[in-house]
C-alpha atoms as a PDB file:
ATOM      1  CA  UNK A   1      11.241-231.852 -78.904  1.00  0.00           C
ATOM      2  CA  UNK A   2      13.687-234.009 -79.763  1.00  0.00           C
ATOM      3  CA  UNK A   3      14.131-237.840 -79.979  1.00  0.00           C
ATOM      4  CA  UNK A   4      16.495-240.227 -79.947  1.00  0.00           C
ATOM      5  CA  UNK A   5      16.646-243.696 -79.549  1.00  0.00           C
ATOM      6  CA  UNK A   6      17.114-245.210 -76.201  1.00  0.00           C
ATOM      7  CA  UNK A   7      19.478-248.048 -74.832  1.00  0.00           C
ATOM      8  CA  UNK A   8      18.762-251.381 -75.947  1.00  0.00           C
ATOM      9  CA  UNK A   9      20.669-253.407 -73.841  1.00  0.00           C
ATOM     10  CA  UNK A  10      19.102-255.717 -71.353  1.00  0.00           C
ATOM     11  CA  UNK A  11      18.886-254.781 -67.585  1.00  0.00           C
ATOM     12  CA  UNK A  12      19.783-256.723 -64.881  1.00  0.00           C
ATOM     13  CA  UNK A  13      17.330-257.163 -62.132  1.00  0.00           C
ATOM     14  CA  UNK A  14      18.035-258.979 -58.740  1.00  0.00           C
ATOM     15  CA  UNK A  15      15.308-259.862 -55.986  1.00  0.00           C
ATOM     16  CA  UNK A  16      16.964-258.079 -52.672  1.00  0.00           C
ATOM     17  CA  UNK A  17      15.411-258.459 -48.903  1.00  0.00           C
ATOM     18  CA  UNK A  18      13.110-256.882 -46.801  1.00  0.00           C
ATOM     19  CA  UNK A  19      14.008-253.815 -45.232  1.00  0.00           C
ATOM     20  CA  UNK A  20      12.739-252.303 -41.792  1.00  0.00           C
ATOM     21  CA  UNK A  21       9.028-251.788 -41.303  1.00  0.00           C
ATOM     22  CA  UNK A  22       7.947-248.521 -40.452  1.00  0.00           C
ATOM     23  CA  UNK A  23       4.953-247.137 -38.149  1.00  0.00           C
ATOM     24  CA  UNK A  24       2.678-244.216 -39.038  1.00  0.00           C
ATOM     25  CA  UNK A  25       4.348-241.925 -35.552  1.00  0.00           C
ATOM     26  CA  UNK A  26       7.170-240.137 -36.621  1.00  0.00           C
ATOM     27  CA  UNK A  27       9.640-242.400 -34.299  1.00  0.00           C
ATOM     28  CA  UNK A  28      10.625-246.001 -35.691  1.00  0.00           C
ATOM     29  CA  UNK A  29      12.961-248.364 -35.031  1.00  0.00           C
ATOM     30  CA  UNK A  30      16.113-247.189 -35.856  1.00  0.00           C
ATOM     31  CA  UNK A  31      17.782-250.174 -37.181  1.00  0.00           C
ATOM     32  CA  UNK A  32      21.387-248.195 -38.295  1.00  0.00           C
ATOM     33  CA  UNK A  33      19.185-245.207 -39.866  1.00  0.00           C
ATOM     34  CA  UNK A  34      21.193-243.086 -37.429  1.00  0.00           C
ATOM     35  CA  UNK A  35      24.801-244.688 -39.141  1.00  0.00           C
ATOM     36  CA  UNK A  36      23.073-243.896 -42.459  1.00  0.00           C
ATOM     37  CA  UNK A  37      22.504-239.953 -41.447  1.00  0.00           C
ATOM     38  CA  UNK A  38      25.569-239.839 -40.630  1.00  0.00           C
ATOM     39  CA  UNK A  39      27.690-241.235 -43.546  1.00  0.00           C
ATOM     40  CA  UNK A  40      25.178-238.818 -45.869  1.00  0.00           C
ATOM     41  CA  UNK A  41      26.399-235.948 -43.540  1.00  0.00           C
ATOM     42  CA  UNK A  42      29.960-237.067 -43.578  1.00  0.00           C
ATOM     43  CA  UNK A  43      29.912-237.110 -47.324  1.00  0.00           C
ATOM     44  CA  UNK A  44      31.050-240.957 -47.522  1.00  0.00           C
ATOM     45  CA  UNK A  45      31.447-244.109 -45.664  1.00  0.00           C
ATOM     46  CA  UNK A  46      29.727-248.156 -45.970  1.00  0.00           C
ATOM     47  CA  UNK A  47      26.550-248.371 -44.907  1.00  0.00           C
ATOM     48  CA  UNK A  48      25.076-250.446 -42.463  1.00  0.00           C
ATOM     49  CA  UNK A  49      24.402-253.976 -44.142  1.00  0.00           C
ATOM     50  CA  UNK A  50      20.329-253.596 -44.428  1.00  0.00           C
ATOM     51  CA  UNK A  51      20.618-249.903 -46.278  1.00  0.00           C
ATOM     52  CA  UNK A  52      23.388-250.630 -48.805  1.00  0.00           C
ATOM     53  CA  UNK A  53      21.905-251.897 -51.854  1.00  0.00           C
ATOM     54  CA  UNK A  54      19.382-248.474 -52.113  1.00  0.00           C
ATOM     55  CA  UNK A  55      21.425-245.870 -50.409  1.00  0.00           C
ATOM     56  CA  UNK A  56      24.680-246.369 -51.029  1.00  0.00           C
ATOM     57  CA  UNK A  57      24.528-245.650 -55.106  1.00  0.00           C
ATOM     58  CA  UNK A  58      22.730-242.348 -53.896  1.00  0.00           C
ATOM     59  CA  UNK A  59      26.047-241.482 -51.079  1.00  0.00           C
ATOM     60  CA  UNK A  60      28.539-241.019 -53.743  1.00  0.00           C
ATOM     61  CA  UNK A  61      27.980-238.013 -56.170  1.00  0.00           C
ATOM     62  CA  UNK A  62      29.604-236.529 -58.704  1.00  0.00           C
ATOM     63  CA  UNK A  63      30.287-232.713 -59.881  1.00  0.00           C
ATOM     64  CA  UNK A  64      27.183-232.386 -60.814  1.00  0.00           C
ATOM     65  CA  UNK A  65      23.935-233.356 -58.942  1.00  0.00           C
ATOM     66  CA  UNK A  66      22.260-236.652 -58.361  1.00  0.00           C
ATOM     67  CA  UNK A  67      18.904-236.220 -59.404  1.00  0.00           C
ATOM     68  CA  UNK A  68      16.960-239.101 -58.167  1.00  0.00           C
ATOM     69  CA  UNK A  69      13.064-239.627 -58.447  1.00  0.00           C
ATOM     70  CA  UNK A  70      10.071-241.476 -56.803  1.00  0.00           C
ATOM     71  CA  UNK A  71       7.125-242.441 -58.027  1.00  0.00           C
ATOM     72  CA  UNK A  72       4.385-244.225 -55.830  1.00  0.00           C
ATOM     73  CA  UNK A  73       1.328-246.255 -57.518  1.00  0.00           C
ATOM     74  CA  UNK A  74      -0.658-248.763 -58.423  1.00  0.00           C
ATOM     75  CA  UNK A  75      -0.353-252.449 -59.858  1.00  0.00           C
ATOM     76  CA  UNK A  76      -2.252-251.103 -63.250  1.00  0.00           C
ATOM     77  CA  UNK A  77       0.271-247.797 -62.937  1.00  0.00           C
ATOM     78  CA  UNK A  78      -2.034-245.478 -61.515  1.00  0.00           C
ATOM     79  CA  UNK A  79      -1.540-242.391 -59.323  1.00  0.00           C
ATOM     80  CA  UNK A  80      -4.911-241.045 -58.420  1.00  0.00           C
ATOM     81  CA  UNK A  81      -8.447-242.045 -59.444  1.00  0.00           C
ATOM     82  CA  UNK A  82     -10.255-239.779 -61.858  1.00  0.00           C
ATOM     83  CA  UNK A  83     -11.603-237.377 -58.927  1.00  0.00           C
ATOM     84  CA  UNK A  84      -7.653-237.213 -58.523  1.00  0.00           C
ATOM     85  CA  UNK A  85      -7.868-238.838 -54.494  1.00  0.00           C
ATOM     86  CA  UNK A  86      -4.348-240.239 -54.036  1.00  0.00           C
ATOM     87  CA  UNK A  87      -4.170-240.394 -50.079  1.00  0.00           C
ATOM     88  CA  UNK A  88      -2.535-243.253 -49.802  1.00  0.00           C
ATOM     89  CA  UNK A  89      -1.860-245.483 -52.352  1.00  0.00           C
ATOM     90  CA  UNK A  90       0.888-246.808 -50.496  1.00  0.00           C
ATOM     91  CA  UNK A  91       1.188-247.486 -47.092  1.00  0.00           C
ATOM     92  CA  UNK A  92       3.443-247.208 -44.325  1.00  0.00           C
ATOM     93  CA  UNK A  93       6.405-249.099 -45.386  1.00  0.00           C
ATOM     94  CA  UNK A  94       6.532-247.450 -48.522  1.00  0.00           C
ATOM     95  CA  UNK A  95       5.919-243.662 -46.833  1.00  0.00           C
ATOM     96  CA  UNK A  96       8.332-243.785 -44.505  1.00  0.00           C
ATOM     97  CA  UNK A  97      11.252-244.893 -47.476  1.00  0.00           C
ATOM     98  CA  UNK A  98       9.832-241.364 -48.927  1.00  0.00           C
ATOM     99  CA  UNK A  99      11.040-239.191 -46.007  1.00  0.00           C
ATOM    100  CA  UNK A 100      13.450-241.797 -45.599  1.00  0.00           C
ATOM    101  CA  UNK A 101      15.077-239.917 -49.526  1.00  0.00           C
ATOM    102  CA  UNK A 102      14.031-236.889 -48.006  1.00  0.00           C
ATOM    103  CA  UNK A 103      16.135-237.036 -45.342  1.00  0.00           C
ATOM    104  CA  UNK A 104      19.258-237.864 -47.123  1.00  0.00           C
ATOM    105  CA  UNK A 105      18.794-235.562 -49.656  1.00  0.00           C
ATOM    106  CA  UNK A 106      19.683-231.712 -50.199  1.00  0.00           C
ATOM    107  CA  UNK A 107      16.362-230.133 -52.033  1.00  0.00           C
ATOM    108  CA  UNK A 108      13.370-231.903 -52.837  1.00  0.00           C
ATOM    109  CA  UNK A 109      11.376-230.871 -56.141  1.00  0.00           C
ATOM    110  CA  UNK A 110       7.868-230.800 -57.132  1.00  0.00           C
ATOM    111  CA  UNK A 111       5.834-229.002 -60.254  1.00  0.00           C
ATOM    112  CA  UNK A 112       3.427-226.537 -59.618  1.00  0.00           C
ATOM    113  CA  UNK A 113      -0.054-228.819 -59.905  1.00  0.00           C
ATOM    114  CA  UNK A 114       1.063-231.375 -57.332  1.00  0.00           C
ATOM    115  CA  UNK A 115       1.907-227.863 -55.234  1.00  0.00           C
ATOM    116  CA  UNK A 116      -1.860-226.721 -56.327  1.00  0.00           C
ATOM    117  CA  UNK A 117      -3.681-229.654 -55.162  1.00  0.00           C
ATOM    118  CA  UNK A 118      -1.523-231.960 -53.151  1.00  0.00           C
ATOM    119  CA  UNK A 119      -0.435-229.103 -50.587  1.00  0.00           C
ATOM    120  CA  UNK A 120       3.128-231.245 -49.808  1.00  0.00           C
ATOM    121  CA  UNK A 121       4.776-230.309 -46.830  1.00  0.00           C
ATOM    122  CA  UNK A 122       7.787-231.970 -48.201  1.00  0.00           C
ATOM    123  CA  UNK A 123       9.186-232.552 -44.436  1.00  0.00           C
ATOM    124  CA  UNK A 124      10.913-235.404 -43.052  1.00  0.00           C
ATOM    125  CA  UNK A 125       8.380-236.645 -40.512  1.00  0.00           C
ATOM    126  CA  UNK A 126       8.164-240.578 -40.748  1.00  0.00           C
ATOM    127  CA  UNK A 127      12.088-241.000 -39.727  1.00  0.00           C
ATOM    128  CA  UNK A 128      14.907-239.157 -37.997  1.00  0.00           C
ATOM    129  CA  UNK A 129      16.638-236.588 -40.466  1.00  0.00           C
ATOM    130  CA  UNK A 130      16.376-233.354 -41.378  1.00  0.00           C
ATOM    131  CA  UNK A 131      14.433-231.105 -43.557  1.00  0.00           C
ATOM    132  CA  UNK A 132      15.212-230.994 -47.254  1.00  0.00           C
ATOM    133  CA  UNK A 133      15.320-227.229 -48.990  1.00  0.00           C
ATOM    134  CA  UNK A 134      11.453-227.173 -51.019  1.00  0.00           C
ATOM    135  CA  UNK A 135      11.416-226.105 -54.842  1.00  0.00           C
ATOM    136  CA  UNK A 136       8.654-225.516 -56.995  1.00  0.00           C
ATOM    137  CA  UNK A 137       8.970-225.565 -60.380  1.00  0.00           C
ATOM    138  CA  UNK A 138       6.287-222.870 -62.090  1.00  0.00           C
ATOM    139  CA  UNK A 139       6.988-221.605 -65.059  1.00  0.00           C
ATOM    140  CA  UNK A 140       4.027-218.979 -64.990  1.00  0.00           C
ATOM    141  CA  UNK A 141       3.499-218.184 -61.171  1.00  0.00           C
ATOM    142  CA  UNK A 142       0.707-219.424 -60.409  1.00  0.00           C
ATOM    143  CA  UNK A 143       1.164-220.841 -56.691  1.00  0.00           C
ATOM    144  CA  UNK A 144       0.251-218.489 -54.218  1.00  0.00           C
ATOM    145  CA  UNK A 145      -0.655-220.370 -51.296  1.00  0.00           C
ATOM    146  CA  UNK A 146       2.908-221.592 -49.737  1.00  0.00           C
ATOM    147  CA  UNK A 147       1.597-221.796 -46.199  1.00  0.00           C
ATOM    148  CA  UNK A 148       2.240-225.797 -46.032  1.00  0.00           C
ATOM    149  CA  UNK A 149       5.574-225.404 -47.844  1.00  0.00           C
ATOM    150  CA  UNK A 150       6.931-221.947 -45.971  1.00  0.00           C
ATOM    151  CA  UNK A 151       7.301-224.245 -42.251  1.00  0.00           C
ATOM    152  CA  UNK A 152      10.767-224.677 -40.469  1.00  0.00           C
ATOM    153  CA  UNK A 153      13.793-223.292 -41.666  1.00  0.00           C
ATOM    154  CA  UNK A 154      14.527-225.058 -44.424  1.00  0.00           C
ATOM    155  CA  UNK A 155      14.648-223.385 -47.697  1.00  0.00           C
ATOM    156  CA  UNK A 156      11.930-222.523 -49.876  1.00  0.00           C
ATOM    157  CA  UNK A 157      12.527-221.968 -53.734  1.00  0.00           C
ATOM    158  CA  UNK A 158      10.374-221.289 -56.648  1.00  0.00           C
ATOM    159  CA  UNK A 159      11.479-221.794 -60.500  1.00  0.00           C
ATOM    160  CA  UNK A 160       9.891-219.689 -62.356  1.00  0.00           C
ATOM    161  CA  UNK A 161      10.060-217.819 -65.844  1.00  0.00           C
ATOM    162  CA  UNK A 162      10.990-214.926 -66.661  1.00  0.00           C
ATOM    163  CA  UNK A 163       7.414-213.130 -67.397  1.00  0.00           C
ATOM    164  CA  UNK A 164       5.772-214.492 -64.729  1.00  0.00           C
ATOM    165  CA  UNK A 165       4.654-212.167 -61.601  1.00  0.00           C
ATOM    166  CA  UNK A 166       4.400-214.851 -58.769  1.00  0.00           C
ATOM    167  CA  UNK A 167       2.959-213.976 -55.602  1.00  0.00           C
ATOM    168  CA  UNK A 168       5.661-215.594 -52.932  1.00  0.00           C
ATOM    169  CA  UNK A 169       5.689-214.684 -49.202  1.00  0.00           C
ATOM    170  CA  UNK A 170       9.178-212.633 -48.326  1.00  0.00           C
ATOM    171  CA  UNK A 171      11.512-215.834 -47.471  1.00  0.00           C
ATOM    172  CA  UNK A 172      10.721-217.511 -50.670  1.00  0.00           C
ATOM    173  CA  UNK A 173      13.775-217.242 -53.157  1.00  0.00           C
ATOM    174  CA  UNK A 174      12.968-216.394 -56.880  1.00  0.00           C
ATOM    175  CA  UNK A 175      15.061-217.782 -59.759  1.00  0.00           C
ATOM    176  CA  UNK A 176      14.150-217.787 -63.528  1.00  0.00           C
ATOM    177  CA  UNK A 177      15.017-219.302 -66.045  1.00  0.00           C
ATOM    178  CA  UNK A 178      14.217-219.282 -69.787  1.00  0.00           C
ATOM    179  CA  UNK A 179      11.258-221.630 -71.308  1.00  0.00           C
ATOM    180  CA  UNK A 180      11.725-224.362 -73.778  1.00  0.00           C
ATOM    181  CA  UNK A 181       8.294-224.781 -74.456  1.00  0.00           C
ATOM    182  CA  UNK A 182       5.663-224.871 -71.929  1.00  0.00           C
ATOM    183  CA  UNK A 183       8.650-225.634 -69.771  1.00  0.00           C
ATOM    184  CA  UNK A 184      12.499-225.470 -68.449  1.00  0.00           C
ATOM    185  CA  UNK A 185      15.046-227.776 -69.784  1.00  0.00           C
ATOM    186  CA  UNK A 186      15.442-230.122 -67.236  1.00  0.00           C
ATOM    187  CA  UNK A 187      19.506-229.476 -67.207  1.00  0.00           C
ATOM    188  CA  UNK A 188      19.080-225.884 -66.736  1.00  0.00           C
ATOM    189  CA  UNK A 189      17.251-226.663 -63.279  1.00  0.00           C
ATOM    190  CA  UNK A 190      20.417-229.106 -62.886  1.00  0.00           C
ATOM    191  CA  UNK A 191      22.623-226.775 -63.310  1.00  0.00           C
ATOM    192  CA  UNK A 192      20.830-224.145 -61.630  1.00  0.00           C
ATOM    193  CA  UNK A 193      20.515-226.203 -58.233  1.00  0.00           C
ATOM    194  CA  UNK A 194      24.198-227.655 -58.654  1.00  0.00           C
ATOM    195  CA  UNK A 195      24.953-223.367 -57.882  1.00  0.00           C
ATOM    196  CA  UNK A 196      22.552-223.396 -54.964  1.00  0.00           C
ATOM    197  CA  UNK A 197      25.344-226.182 -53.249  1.00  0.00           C
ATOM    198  CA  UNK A 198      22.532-228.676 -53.935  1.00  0.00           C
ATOM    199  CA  UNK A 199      24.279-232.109 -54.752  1.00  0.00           C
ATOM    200  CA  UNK A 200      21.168-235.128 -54.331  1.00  0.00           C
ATOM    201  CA  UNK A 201      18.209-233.987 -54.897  1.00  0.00           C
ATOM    202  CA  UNK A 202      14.837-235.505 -55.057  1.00  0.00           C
ATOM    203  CA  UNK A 203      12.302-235.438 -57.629  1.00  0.00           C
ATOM    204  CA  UNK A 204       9.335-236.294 -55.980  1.00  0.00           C
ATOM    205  CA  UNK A 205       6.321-235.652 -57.884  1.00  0.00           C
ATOM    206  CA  UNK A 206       3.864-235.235 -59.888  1.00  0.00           C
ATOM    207  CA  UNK A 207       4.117-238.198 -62.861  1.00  0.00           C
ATOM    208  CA  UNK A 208       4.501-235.171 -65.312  1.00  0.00           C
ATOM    209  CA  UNK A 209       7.622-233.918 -63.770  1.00  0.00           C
ATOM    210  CA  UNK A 210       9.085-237.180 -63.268  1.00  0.00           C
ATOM    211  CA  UNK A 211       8.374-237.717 -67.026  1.00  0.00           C
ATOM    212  CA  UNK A 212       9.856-234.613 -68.660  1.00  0.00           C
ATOM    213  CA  UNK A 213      13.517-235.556 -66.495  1.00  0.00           C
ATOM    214  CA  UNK A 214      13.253-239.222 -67.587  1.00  0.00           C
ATOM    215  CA  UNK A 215      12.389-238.210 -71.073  1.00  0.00           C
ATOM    216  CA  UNK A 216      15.239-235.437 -71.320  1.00  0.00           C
ATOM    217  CA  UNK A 217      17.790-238.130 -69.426  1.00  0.00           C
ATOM    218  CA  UNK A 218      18.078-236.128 -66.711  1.00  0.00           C
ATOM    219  CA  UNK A 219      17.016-239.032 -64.260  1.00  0.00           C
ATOM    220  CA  UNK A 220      19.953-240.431 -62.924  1.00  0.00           C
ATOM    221  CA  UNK A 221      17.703-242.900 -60.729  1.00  0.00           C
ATOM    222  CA  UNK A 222      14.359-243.559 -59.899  1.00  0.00           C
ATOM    223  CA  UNK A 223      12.823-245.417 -57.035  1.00  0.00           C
ATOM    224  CA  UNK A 224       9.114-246.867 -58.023  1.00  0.00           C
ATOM    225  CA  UNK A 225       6.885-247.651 -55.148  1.00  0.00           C
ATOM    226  CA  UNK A 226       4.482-250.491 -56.402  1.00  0.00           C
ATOM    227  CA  UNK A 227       1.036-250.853 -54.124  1.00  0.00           C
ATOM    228  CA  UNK A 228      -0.934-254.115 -54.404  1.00  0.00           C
ATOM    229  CA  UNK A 229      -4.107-252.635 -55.198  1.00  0.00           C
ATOM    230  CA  UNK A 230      -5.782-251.963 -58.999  1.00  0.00           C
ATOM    231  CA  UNK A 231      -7.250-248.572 -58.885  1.00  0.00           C
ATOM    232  CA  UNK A 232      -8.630-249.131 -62.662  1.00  0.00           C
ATOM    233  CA  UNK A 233      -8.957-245.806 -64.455  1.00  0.00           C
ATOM    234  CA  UNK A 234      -7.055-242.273 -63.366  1.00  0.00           C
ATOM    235  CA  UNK A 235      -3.778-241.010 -64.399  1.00  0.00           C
ATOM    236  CA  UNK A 236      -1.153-243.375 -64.568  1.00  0.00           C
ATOM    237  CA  UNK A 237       2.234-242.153 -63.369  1.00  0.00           C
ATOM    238  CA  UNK A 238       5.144-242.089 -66.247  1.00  0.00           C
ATOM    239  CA  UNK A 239       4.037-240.523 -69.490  1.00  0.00           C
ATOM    240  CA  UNK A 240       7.008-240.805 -72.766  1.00  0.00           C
ATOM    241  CA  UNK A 241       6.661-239.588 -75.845  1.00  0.00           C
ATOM    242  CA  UNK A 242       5.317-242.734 -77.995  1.00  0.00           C
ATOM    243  CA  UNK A 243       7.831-245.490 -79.522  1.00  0.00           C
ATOM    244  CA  UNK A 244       7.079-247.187 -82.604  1.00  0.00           C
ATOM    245  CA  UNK A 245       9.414-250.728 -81.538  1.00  0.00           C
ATOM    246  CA  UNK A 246       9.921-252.252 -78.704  1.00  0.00           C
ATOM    247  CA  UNK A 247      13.879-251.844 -79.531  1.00  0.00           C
ATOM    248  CA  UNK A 248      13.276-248.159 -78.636  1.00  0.00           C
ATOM    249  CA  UNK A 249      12.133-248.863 -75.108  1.00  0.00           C
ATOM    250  CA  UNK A 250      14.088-247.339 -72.088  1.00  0.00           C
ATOM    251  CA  UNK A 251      15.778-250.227 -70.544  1.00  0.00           C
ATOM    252  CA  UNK A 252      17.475-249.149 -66.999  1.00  0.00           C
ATOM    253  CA  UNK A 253      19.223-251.480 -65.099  1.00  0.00           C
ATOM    254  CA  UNK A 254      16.859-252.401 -62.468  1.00  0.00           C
ATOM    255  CA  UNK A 255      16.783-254.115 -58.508  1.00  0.00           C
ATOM    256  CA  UNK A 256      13.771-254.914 -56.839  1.00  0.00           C
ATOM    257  CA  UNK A 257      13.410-254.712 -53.175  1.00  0.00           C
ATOM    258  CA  UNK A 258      10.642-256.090 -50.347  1.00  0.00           C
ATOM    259  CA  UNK A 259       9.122-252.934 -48.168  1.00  0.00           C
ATOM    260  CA  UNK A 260       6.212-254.824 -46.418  1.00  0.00           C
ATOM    261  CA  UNK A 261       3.613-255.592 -48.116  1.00  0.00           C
ATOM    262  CA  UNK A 262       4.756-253.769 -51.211  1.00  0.00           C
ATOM    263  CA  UNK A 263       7.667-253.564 -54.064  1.00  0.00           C
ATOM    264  CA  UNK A 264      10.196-250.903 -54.688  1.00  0.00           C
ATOM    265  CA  UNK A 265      12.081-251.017 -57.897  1.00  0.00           C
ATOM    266  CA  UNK A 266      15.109-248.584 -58.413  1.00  0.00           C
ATOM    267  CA  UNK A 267      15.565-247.900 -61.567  1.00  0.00           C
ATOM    268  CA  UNK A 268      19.276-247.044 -62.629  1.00  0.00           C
ATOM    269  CA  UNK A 269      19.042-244.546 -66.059  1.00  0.00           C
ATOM    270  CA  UNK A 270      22.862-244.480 -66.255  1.00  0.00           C
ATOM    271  CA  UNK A 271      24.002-245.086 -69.891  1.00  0.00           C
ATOM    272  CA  UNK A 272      20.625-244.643 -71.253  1.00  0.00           C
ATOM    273  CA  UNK A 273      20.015-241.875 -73.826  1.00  0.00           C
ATOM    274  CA  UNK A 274      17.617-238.991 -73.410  1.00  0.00           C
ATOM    275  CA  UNK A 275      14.407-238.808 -76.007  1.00  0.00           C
ATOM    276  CA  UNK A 276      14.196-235.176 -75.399  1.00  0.00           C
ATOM    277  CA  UNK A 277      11.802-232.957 -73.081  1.00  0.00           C
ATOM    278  CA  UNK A 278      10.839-229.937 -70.844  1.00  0.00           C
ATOM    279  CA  UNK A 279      10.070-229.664 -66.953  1.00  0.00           C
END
């Protein structure tokens, strides 16, 4: 693993306003979500006033894809408690911006243990859009069970290596790729979904694969959903190798935005160096 120091210089952070409240039924207001959709299917245009500060940076993409993650948790950076219960930490406002990044984007990722024992659907459900292509990432094949991931007609793709023997149903599509370690190298799954067509794409979960993107600086962005509650003990969400000065710390550029009751904080990596790591 390697390691190198990270960007020093200091962010910029700006307080922006609310944005539209959301409902737990599938329908909300749509408050220019539609105009949104469209501009995302359209491949450009300006945003309606309310969505520009978080969606526009994610409209315009380059060659390669925009890899963009979420991350929702506590005040004290939790995810779950130590049984691992984690339905909801957030709540509705915060939910609905999810599917809200699933809608707009091409292929939505996830590593095998949130597969395991979350059971994601990974389905737009909360707003109007459509369904995001599902990937696991599972280096030794051991999901089985894709019954809440196999739905619709979206696509359904596993990573895998190449030893494993994964039981997939027959519209599942296989791909391997070598290890680094216990893992893939982060820009080998890049690369590998930039041929699928894939150009935004989501990395939604768990904190572990978040991690090994952010640590290999392949995390263009990443969009962290603060709840006001203090869970206490549990896993906490992002997980670096250690630092020994605070000079070493990741610094993105940051802006911090109302949804309800709760904070969102994209994160912009861009510039920042990589300290090395595996997905």
């Amino acid at each position: 693993m390697r390691e190198e120091q990270a960007m020093t210089a200091r962010p910029s952070t700006v307080m922006e306003g609310s944005f539209p409240a959301s409902s737990s039924s599938r329908e909300i207001a749509d408050d220019g979500w539609s105009d949104v959709l469209a501009a995302f299917e359209n491949g450009g245009g300006e945003l309606p006033d309310q969505w520009q500060a978080l969606f526009q940076p994610l409209l315009n993409v380059s060659a390669r894809p925009l890899m963009v993650g979420q991350l929702g948790q506590s005040l004290d950076g939790r995810i779950a408690t130590v049984t691992g219960h984690s339905k909801y930490i957030n709540g509705d406002s915060c939910l609905a911006h999810l599917h809200r990044l699933r809608a707009v984007c091409d292929a939505v990722v996830v590593g095998v243990g949130t597969a395991l024992y979350d059971r994601p659907r990974l389905t737009v459900r909360r707003v109007a859009g459509r369904n995001p292509a599902r990937i696991v990432i599972d280096p030794r094949g051991r999901l089985h069970d894709w019954s809440s991931l196999c739905t619709g007609d979206a696509r359904c793709i596993l990573i895998t290596g190449p030893d494993a023997r994964p039981e997939v149903p027959d519209n599942v599509e296989v791909f391997r790729l070598s290890l680094a370690g216990e893992g893939f190298d982060p820009e080998a799954i890049r690369a590998l979904l930039a041929e699928q067509g894939f150009r935004r794409v989501l990395i939604e979960g768990g904190g572990a694969t978040i991690s090994r993107f952010l640590t290999n600086g392949s995390l263009d962005r990443l969009h962290l959903l603060i709840a006001p509650i203090i869970i206490g003990a549990g896993p906490t969400g992002l997980q670096l190798p250690p630092i020994e000065t605070i000079d070493e710390a990741v610094r993105p550029r940051t802006t911090i935005h109302r949804l309800g009751e709760e904070v969102l904080i994209d994160c912009d990596f861009s510039g920042c160096r990589p300290i090395g790591g595996s997905a």
